[in-house]
Protein backbone atom coordinates (compact mmCIF):
# COMPACT_ATOMS: atom_id res chain seq x y z
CA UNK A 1 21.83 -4.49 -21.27
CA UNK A 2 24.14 -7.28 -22.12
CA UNK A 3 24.46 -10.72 -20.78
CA UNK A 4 27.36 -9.90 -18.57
CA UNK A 5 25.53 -6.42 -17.38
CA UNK A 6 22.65 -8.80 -16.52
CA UNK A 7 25.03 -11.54 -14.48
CA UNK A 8 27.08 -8.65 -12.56
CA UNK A 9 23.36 -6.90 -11.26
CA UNK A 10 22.97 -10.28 -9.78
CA UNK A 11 26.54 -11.02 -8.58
CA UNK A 12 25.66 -8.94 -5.38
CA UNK A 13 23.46 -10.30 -2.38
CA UNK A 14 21.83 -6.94 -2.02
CA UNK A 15 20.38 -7.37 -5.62
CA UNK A 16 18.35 -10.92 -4.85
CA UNK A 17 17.29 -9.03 -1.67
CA UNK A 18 16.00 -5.99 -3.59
CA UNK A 19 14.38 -8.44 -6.51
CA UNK A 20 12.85 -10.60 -3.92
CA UNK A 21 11.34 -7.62 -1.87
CA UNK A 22 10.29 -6.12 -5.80
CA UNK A 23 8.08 -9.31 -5.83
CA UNK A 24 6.75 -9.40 -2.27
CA UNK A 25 5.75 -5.69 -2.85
CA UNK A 26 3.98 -6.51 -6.11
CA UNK A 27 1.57 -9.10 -3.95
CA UNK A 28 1.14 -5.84 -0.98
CA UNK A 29 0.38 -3.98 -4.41
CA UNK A 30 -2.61 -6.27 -5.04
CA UNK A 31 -3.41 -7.21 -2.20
CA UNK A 32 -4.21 -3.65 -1.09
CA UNK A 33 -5.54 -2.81 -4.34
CA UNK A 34 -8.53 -5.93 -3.78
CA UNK A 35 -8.75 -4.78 -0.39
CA UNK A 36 -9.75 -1.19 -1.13
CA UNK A 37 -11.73 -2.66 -3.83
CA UNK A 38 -13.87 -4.44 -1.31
CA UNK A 39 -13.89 -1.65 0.97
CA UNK A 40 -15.38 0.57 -1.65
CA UNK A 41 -18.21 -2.35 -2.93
CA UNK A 42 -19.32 -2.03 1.10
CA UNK A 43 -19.05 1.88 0.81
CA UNK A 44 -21.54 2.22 -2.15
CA UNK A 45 -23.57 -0.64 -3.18
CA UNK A 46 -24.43 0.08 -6.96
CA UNK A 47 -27.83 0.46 -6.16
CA UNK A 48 -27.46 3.19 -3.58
CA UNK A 49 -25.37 5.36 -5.75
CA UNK A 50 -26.43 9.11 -6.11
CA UNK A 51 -24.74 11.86 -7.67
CA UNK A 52 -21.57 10.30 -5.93
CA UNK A 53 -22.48 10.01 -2.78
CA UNK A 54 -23.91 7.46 -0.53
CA UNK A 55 -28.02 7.42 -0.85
CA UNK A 56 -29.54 7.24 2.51
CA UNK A 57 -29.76 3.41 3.61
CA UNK A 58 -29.88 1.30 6.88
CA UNK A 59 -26.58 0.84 8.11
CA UNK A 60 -26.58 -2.68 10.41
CA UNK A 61 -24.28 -2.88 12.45
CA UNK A 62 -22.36 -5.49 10.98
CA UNK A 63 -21.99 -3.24 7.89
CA UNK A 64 -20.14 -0.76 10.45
CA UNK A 65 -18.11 -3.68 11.65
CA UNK A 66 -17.02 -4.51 7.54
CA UNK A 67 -16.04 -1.22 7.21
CA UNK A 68 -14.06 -0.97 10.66
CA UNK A 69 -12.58 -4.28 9.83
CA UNK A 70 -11.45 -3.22 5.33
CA UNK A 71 -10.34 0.35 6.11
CA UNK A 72 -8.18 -0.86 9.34
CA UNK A 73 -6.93 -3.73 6.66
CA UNK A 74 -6.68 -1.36 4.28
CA UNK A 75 -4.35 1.22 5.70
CA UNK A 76 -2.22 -1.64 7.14
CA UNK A 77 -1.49 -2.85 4.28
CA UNK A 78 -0.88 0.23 2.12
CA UNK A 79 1.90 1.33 5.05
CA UNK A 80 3.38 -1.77 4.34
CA UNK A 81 3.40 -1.48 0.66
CA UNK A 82 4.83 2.50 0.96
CA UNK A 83 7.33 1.39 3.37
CA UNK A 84 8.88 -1.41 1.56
CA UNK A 85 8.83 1.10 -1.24
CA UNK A 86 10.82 3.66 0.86
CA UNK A 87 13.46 1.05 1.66
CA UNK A 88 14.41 0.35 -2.53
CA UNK A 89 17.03 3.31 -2.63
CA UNK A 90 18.60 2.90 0.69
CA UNK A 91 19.11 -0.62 -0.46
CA UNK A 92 20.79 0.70 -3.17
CA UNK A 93 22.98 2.52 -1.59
CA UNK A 94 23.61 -0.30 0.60
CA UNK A 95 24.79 -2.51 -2.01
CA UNK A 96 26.86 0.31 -3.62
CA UNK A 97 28.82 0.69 -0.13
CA UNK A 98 29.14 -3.20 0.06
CA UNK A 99 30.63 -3.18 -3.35
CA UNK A 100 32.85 -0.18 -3.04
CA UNK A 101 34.30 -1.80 0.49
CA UNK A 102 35.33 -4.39 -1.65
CA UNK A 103 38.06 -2.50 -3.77
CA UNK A 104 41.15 -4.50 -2.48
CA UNK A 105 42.76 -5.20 -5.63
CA UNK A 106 43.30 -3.21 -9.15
CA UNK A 107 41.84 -6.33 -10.82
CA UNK A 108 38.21 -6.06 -8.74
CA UNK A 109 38.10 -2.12 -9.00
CA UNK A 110 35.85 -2.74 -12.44
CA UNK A 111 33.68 -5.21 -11.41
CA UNK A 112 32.75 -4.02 -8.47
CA UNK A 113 32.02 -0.54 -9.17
CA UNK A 114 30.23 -2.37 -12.13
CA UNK A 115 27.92 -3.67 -9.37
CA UNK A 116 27.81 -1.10 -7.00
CA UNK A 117 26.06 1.44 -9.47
CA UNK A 118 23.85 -2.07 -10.60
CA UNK A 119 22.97 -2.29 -7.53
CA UNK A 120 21.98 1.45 -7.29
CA UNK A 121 20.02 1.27 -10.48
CA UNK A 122 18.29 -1.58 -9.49
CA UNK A 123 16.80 0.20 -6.21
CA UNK A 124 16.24 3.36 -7.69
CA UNK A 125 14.05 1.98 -10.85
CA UNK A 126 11.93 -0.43 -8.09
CA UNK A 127 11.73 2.65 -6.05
CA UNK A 128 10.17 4.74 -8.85
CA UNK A 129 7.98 1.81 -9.80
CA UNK A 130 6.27 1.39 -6.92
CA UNK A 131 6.13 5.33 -6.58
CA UNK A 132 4.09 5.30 -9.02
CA UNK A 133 2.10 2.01 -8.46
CA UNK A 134 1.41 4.25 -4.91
CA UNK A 135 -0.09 6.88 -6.92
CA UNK A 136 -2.89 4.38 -8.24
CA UNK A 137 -3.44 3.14 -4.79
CA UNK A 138 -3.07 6.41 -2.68
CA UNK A 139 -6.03 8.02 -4.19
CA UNK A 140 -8.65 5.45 -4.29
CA UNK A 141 -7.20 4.65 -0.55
CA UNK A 142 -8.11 8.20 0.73
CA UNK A 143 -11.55 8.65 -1.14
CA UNK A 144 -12.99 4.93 0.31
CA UNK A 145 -11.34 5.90 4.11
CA UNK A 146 -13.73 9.06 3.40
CA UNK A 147 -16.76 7.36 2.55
CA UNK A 148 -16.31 4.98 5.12
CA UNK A 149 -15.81 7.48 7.88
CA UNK A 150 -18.76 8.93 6.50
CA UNK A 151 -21.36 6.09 6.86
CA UNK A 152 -19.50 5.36 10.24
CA UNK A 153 -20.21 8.70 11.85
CA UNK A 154 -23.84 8.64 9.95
CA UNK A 155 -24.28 5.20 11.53
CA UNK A 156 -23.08 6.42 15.12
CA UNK A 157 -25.43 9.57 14.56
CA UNK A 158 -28.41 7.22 13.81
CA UNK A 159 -27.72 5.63 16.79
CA UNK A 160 -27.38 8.32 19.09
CA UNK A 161 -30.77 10.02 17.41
CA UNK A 162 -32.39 6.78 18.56
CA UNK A 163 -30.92 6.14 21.91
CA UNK A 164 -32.39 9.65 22.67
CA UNK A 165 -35.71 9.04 21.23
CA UNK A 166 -35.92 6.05 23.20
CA UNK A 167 -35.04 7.59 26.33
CA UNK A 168 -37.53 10.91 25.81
CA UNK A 169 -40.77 8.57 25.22
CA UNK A 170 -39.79 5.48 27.37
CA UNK A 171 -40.23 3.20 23.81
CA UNK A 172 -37.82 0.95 22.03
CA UNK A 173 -38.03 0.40 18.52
């Protein structure tokens, strides 16, 4: 890439919008990334762990509420992060239409096909980026929605086991 290369990607409107939508997706990146990661440190304490799954513990119910509250957070922000992601080639296209509507003259005909496949570059190579940044987050995503559904339903099971009890013999515990 040259200087000029470098200017021209930036001549276009559509190319601050893509960089400045790279960077706000790099924060959803992280963001979702710590989320998950506290999702997960609620899923399995370190000292609970067995053979990779959740060792039986008392689950209060503001433990269910924490992992209500992180996978809800969770997800949100992960569909925001894959949707912005979606949008990077469509952009590109959009600022290769905007440049190519632009071809009044002989003289602009260079430069702003220059621009127009810049412009397509640029939201193609953010678009495969983030594609893959999705592939670290998608997976640890789906396995910490698992556990937590897990200790949710074992939580709601508890509860159910005990409401029962209580009812049968008349006792609350």
């Amino acid at each position: 890439f040259s200087m000029a290369t470098i200017i021209n990607i930036f001549s276009s409107p559509v190319s601050w919008i893509i960089v400045g939508l790279a960077l706000f997706n790099i924060f959803e990146w992280f963001g979702t990334k710590h989320t998950i990661a506290k999702l997960v440190e609620i899923n399995r304490p370190e000292a609970n762990i067995r053979i990779g799954r959740q060792a039986n513990m008392n689950i209060t119910d503001g433990c269910v509420d924490d992992l209500i509250k992180y996978s809800k957070d969770a997800s949100k922000k992960y569909t925001l992060y894959i949707n912005i992601t979606a949008v990077f080639p469509l952009l590109g296209i959009l600022g290769t239409v905007i440049s190519l509507m632009n071809l009044s003259s002989t003289d602009a005909i260079s430069a702003n096909f220059e621009t127009a496949l810049n412009t397509t570059l640029l939201g193609l190579i953010c678009a495969i980026g983030f594609k893959i940044g999705d592939s670290w987050l998608s997976a640890d995503l789906e396995r910490a929605l698992d556990d937590a559904d897990y200790l949710i339903h074992q939580h709601d099971e508890e509860k159910r086991i005990q409401y029962a009890t209580q009812k049968e013999t008349g006792h609350r515990y």
